[in-house]
C-alpha atoms as a PDB file:
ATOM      1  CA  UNK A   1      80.279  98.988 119.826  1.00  0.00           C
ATOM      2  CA  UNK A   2      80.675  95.548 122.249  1.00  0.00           C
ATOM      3  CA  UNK A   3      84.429  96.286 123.054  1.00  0.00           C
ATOM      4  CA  UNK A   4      83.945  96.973 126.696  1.00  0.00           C
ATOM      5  CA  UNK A   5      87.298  99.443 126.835  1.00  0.00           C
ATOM      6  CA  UNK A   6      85.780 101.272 123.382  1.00  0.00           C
ATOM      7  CA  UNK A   7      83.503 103.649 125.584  1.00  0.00           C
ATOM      8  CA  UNK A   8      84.067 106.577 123.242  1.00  0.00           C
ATOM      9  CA  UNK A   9      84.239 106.436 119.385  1.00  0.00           C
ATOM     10  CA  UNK A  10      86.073 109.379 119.136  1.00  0.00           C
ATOM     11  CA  UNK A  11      89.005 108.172 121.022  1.00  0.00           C
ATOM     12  CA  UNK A  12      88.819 105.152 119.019  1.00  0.00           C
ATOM     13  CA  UNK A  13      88.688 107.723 115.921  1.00  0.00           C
ATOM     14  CA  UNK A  14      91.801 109.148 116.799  1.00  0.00           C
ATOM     15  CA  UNK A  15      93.521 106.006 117.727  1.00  0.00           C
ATOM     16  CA  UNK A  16      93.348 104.180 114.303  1.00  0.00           C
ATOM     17  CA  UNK A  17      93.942 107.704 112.331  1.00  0.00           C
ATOM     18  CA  UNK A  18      96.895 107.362 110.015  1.00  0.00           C
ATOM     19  CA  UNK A  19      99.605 109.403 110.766  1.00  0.00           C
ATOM     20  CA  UNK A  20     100.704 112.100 108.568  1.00  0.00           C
ATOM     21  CA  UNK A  21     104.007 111.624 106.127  1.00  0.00           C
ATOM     22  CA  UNK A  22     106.309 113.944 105.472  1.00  0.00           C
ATOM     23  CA  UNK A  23     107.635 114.278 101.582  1.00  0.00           C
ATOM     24  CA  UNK A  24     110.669 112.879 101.106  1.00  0.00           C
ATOM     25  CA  UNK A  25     112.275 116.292  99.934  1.00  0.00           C
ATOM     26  CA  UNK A  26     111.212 118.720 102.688  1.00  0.00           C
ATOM     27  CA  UNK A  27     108.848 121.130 101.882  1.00  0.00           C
ATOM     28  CA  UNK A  28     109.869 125.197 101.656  1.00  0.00           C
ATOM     29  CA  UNK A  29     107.934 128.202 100.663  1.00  0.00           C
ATOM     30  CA  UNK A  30     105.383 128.437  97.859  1.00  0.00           C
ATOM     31  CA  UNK A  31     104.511 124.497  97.462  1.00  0.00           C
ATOM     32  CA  UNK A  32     108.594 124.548  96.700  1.00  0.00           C
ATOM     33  CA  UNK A  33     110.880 121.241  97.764  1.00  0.00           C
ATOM     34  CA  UNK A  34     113.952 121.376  99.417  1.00  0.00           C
ATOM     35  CA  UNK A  35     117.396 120.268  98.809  1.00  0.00           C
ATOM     36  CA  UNK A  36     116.446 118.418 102.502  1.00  0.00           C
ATOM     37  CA  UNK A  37     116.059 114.654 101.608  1.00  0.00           C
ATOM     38  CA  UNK A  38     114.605 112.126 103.951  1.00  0.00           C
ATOM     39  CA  UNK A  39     117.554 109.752 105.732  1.00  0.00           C
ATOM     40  CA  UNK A  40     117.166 106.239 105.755  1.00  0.00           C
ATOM     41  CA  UNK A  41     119.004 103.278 106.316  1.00  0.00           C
ATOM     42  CA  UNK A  42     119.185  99.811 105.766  1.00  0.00           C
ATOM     43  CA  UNK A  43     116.897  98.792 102.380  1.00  0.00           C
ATOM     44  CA  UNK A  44     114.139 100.673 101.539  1.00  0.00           C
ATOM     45  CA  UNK A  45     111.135  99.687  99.751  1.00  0.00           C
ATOM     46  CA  UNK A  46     109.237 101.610  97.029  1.00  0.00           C
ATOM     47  CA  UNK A  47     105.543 101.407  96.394  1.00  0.00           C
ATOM     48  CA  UNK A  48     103.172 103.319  94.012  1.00  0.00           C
ATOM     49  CA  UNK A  49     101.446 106.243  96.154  1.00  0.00           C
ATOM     50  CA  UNK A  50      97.700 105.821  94.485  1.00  0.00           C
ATOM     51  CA  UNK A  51      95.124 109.292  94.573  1.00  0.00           C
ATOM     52  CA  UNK A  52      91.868 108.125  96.128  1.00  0.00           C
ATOM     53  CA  UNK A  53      90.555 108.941  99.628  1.00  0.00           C
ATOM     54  CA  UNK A  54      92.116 107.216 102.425  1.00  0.00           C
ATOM     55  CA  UNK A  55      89.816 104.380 104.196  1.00  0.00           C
ATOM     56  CA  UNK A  56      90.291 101.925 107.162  1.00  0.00           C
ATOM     57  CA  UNK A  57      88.950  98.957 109.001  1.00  0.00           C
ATOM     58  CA  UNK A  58      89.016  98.888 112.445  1.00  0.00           C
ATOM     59  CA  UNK A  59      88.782  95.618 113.613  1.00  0.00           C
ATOM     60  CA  UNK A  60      87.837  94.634 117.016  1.00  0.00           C
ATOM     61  CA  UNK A  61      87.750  91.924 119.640  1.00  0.00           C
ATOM     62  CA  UNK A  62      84.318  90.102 119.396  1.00  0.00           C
ATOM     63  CA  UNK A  63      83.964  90.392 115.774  1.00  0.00           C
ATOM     64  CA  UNK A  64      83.496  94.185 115.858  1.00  0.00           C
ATOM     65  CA  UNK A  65      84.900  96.663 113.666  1.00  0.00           C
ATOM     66  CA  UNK A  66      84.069  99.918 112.189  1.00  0.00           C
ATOM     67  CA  UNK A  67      85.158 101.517 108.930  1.00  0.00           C
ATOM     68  CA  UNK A  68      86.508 104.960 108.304  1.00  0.00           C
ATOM     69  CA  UNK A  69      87.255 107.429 105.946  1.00  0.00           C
ATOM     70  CA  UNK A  70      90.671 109.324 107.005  1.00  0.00           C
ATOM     71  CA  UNK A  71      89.312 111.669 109.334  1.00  0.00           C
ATOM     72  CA  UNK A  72      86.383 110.023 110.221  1.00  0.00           C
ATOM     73  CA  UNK A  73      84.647 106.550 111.705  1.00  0.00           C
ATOM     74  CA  UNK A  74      81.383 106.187 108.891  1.00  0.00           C
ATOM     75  CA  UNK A  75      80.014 102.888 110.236  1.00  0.00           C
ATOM     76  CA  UNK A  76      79.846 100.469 113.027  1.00  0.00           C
ATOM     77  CA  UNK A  77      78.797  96.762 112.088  1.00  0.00           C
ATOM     78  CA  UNK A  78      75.289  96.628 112.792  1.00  0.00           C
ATOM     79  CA  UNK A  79      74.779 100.233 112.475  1.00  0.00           C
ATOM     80  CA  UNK A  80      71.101 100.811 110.051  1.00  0.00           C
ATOM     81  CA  UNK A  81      72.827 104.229 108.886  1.00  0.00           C
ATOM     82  CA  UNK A  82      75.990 104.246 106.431  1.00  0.00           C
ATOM     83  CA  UNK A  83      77.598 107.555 106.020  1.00  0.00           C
ATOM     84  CA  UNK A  84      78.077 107.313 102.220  1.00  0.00           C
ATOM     85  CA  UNK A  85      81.247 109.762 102.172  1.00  0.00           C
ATOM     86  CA  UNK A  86      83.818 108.889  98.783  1.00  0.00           C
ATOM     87  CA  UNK A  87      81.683 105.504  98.363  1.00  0.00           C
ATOM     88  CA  UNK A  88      84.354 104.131 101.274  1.00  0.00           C
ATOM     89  CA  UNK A  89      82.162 102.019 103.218  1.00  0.00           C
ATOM     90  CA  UNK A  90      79.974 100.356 100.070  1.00  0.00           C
ATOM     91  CA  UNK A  91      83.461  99.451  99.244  1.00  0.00           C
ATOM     92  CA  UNK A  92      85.390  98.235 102.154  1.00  0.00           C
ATOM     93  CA  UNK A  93      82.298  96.542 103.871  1.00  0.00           C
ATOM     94  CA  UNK A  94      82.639  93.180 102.083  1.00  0.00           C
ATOM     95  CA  UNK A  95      85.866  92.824 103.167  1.00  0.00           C
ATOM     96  CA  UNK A  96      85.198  94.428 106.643  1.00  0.00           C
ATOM     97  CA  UNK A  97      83.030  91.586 107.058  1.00  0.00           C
ATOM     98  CA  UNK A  98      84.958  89.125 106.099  1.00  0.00           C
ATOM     99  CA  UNK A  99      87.508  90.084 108.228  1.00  0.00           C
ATOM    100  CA  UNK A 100      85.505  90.681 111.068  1.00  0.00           C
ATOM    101  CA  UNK A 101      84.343  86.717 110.959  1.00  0.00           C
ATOM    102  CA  UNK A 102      87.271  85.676 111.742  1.00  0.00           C
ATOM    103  CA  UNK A 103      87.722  86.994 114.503  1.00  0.00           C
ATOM    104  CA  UNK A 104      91.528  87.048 115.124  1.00  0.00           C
ATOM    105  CA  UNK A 105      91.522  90.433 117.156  1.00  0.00           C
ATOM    106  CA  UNK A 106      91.987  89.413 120.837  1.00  0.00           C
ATOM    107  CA  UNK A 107      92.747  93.114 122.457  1.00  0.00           C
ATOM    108  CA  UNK A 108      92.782  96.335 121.297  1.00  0.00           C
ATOM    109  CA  UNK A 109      92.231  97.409 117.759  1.00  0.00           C
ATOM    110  CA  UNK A 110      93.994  96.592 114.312  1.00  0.00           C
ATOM    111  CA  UNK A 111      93.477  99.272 111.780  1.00  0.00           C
ATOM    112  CA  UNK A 112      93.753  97.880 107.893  1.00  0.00           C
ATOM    113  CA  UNK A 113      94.345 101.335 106.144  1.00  0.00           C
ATOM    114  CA  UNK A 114      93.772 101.052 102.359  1.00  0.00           C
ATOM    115  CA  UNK A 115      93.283 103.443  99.916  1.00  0.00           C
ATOM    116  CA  UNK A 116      89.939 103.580  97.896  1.00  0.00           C
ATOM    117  CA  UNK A 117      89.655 105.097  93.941  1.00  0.00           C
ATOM    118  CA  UNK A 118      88.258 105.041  91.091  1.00  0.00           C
ATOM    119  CA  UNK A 119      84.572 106.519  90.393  1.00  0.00           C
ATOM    120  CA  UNK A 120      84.716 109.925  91.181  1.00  0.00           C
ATOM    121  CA  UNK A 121      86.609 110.120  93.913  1.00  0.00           C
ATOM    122  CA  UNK A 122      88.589 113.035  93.755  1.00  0.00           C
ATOM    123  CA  UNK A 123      90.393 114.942  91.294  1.00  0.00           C
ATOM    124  CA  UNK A 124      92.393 112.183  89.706  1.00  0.00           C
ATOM    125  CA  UNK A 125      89.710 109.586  89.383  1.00  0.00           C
ATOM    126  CA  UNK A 126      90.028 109.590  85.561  1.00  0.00           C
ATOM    127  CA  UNK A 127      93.254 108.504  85.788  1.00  0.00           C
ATOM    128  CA  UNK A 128      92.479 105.189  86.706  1.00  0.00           C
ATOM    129  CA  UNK A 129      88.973 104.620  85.245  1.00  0.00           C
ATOM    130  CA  UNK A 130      86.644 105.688  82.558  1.00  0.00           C
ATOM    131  CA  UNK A 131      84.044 102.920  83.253  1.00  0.00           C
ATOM    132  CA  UNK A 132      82.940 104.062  86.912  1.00  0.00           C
ATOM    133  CA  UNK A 133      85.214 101.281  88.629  1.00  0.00           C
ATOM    134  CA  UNK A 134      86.380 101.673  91.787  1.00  0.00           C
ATOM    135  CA  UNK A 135      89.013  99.507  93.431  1.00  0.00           C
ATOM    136  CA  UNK A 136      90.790  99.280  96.853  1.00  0.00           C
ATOM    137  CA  UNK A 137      94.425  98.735  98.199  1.00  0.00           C
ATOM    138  CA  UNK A 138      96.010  97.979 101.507  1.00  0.00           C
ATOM    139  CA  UNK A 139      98.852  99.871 102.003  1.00  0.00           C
ATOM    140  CA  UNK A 140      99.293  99.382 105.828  1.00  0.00           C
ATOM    141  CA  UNK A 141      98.491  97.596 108.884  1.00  0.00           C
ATOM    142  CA  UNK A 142      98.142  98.833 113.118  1.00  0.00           C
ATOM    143  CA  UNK A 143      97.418  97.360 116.220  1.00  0.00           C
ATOM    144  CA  UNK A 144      96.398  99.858 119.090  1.00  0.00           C
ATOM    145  CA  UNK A 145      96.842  98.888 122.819  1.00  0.00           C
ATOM    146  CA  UNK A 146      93.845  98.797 125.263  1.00  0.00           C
ATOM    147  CA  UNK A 147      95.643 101.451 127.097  1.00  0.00           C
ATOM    148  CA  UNK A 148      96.043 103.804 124.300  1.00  0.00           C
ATOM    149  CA  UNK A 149      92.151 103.933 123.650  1.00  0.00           C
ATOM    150  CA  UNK A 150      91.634 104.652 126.941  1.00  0.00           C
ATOM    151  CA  UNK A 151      93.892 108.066 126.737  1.00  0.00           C
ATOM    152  CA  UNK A 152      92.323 111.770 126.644  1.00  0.00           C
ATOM    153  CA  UNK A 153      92.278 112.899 122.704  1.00  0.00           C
ATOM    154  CA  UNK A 154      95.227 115.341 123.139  1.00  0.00           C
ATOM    155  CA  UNK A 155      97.676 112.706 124.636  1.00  0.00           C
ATOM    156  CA  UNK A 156      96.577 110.318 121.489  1.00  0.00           C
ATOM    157  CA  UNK A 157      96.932 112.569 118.766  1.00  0.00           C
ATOM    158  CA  UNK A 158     100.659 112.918 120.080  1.00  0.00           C
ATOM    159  CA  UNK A 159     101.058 109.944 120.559  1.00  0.00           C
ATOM    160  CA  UNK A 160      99.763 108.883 117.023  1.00  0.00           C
ATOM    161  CA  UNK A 161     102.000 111.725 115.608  1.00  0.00           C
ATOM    162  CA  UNK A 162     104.989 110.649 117.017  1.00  0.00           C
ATOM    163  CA  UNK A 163     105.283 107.331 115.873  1.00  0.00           C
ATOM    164  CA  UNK A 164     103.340 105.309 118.632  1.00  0.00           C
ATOM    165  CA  UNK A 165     101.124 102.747 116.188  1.00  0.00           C
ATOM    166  CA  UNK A 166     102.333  99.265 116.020  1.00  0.00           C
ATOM    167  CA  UNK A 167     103.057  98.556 112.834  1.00  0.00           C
ATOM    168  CA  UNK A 168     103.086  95.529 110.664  1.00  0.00           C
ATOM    169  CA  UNK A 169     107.028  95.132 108.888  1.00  0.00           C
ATOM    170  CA  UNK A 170     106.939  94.752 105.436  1.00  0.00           C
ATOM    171  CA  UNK A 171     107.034  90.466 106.331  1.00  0.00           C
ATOM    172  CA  UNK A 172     103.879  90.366 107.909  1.00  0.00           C
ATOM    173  CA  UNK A 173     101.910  93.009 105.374  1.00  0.00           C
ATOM    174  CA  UNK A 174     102.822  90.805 102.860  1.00  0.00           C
ATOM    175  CA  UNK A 175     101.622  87.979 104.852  1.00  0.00           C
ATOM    176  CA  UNK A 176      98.683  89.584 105.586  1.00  0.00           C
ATOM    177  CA  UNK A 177      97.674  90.515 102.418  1.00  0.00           C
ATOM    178  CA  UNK A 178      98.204  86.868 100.821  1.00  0.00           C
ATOM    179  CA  UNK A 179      96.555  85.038 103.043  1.00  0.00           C
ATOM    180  CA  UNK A 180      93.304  87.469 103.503  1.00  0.00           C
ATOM    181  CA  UNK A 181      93.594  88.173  99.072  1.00  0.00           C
ATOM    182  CA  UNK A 182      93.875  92.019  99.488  1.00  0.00           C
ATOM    183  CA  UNK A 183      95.670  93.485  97.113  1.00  0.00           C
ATOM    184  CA  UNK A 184      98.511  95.379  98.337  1.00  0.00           C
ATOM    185  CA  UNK A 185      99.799  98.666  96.727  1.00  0.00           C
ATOM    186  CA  UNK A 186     102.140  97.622  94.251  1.00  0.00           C
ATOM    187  CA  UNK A 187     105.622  97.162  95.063  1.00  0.00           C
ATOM    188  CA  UNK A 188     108.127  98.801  92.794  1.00  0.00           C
ATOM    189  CA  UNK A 189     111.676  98.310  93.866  1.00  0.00           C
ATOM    190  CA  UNK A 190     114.032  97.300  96.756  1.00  0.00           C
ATOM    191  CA  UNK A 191     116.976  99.087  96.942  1.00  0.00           C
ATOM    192  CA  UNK A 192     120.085 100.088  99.309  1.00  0.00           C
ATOM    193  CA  UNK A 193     119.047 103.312 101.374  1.00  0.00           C
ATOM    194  CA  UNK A 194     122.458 105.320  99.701  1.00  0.00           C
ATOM    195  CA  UNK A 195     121.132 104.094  96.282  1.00  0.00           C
ATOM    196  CA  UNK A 196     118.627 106.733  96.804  1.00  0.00           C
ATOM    197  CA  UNK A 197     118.374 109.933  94.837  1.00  0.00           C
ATOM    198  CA  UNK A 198     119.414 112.825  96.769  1.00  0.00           C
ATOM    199  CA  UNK A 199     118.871 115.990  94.511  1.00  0.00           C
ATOM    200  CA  UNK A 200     115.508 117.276  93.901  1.00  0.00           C
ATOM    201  CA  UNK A 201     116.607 116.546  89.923  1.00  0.00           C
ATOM    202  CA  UNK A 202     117.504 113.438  90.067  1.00  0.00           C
ATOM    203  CA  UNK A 203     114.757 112.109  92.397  1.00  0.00           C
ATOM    204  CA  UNK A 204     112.486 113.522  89.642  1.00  0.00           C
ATOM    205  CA  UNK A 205     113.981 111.701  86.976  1.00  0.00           C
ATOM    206  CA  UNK A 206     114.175 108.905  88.984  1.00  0.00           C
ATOM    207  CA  UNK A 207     110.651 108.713  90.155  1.00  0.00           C
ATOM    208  CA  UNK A 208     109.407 109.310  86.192  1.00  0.00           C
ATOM    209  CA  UNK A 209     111.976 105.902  85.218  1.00  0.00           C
ATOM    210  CA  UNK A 210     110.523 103.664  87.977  1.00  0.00           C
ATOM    211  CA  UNK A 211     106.955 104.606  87.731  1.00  0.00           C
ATOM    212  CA  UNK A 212     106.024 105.990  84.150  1.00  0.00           C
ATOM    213  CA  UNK A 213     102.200 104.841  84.434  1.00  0.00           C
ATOM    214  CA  UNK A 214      99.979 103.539  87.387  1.00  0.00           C
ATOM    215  CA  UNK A 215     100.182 100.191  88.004  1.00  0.00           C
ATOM    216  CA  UNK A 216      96.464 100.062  89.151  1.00  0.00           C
ATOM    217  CA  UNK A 217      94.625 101.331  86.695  1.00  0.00           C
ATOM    218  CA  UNK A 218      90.793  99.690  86.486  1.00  0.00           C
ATOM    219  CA  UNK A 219      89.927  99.351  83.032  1.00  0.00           C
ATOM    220  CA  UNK A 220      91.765 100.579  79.296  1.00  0.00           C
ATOM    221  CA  UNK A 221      90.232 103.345  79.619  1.00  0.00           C
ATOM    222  CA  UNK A 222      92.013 105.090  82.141  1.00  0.00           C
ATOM    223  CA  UNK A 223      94.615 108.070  81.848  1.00  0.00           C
ATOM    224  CA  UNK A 224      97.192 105.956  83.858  1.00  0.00           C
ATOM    225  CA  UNK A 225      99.278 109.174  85.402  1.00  0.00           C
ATOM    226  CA  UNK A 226     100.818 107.901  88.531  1.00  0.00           C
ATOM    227  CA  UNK A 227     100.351 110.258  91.802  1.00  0.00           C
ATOM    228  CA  UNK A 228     104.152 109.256  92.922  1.00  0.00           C
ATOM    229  CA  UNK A 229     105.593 107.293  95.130  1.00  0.00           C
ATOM    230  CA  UNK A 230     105.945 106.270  98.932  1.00  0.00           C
ATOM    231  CA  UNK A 231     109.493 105.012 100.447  1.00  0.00           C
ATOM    232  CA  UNK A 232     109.968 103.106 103.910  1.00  0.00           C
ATOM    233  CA  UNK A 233     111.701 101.265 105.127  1.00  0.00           C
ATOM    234  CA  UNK A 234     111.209  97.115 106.141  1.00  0.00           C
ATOM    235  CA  UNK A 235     110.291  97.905 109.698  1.00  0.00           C
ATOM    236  CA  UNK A 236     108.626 101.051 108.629  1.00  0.00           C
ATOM    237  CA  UNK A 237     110.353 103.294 111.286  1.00  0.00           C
ATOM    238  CA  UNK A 238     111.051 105.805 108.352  1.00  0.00           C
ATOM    239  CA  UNK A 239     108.521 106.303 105.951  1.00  0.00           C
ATOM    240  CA  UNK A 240     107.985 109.686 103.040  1.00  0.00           C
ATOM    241  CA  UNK A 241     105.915 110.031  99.682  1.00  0.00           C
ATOM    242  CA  UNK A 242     107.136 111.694  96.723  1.00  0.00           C
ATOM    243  CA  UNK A 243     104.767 113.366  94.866  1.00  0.00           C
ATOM    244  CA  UNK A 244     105.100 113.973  91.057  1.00  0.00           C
ATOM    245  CA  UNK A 245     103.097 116.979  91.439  1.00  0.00           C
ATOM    246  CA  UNK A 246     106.099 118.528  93.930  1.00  0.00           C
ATOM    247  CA  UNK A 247     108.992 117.687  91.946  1.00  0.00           C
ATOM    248  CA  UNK A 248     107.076 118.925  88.378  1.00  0.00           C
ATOM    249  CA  UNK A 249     106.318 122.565  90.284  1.00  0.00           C
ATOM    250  CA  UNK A 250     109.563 122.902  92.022  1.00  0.00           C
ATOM    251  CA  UNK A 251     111.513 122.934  88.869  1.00  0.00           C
ATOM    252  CA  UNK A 252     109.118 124.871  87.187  1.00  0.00           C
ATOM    253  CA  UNK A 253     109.658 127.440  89.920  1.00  0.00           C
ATOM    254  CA  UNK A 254     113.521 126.959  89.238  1.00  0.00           C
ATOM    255  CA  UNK A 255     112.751 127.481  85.712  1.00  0.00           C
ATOM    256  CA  UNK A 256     110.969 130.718  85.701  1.00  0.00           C
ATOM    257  CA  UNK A 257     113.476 132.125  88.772  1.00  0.00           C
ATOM    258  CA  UNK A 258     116.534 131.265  86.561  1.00  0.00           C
ATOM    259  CA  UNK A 259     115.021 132.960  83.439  1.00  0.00           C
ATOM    260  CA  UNK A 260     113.838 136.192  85.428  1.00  0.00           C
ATOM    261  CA  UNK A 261     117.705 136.406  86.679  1.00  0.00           C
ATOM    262  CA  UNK A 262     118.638 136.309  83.017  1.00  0.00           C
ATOM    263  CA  UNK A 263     116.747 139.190  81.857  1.00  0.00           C
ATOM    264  CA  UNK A 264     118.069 141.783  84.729  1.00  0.00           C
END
């Protein structure tokens, strides 16, 4: 890479990683939820949490960039060799380059983090495909510091796990997406931060009345079962996913502990 201050691409890998999220019910023994929601404040915006494999752009000063899956860096513009992991860089590279020309990335590095699916990539590709599609959406953007790239690996994980990336507010995602036509996860609901759900019950119910089917599905053909949803707020200083699959086995556990007590 040109970037004179990108000297190692593994620092640069862990710079742009996306940070992990914690589920908005915390999470107890056996895969079971908690009667622990998330606190937030302010309004908080819900968006459909699509199942594909995580990809990103890094963009770079120069017209650089790179493109990653979400552990790894796959490709470097220029490289000859494409790491063809999930199909994410034969699908992010048209955009990578378009992005790339216009070279709006003065210092540092701005990560677009989307999320790729469709065509066999993972378990619940049939649910939005049955034609071999495979479709992309930006869920978030990051700008790293000079400084940051420049750290030893350790101090950047903890940094990156501890809320250090620069992220774009709901204002300028929006922005961002419109003006560069990416589509953005879809957007499901606005709503006051006490409005939320707080048993593991009712967040269930909840989640199954504001997202029935995906919203992204690629062609008829496709099974349409949603993955769940993420919540954050506008500045995204708070930010959890709720998974379908968590609330569905947490009350099946319920289920089959309440029944057990009912035959001793």
């Amino acid at each position: 890479m040109t970037h004179p201050n990108i000297t190692d691409p593994a620092r640069l890998n862990s710079a742009t990683k996306y940070p992990s999220i914690r589920t908005h019910h915390a999470l107890g023994e056996r895969g079971a939820l908690l009667e622990e929601p998330t606190r937030f404040t302010g309004q908080v915006i819900a968006t459909e949490k699509v199942d594909g494999a995580g990809g990103r752009i890094v963009l770079l000063p120069g017209g650089d960039y790179a493109i990653g899956s979400r552990e790894d860096l796959l490709h470097a513009r220029g490289d000859r060799i494409i790491n063809p992991t999930l199909g994410i860089v034969e699908a992010l590279l048209p955009l990578a380059e378009r992005l790339a020309e216009l070279r709006t990335v003065h210092s540092g590095a701005t990560t677009y983090f989307l999320e790729v699916y469709g065509d066999r990539i993972g378990k619940a590709a049939n649910q939005y495909q049955s034609g071999g599609g495979v479709g992309h959406r930006l869920f978030d953007v990051a700008h790293t510091p000079d400084e940051i790239l420049g750290l030893d690996p350790a101090a950047i994980s903890t940094w990156r796990e501890n809320g250090g990336q620069n992220w774009a507010d709901e204002d300028i995602l929006q922005d961002l997406a419109a003006h560069h036509a990416i589509p953005l996860t879809p957007r499901l609901a606005t709503l006051a931060a006490q409005d939320l759900p707080e048993s593991i019950e009712d967040m269930h119910t909840w989640l199954a009345r504001t997202l029935p089917a995906t919203l992204v599905a690629l062609d008829d053909g496709a099974r349409g079962g949603p993955e769940g949803i993420v919540l954050r707020d506008s500045t995204r200083s708070v930010i959890s996913k709720a998974r379908f699959q968590n609330y569905r086995r947490t009350l099946e556990l319920r289920a089959a502990e309440a029944a057990a007590a009912a035959k001793r």
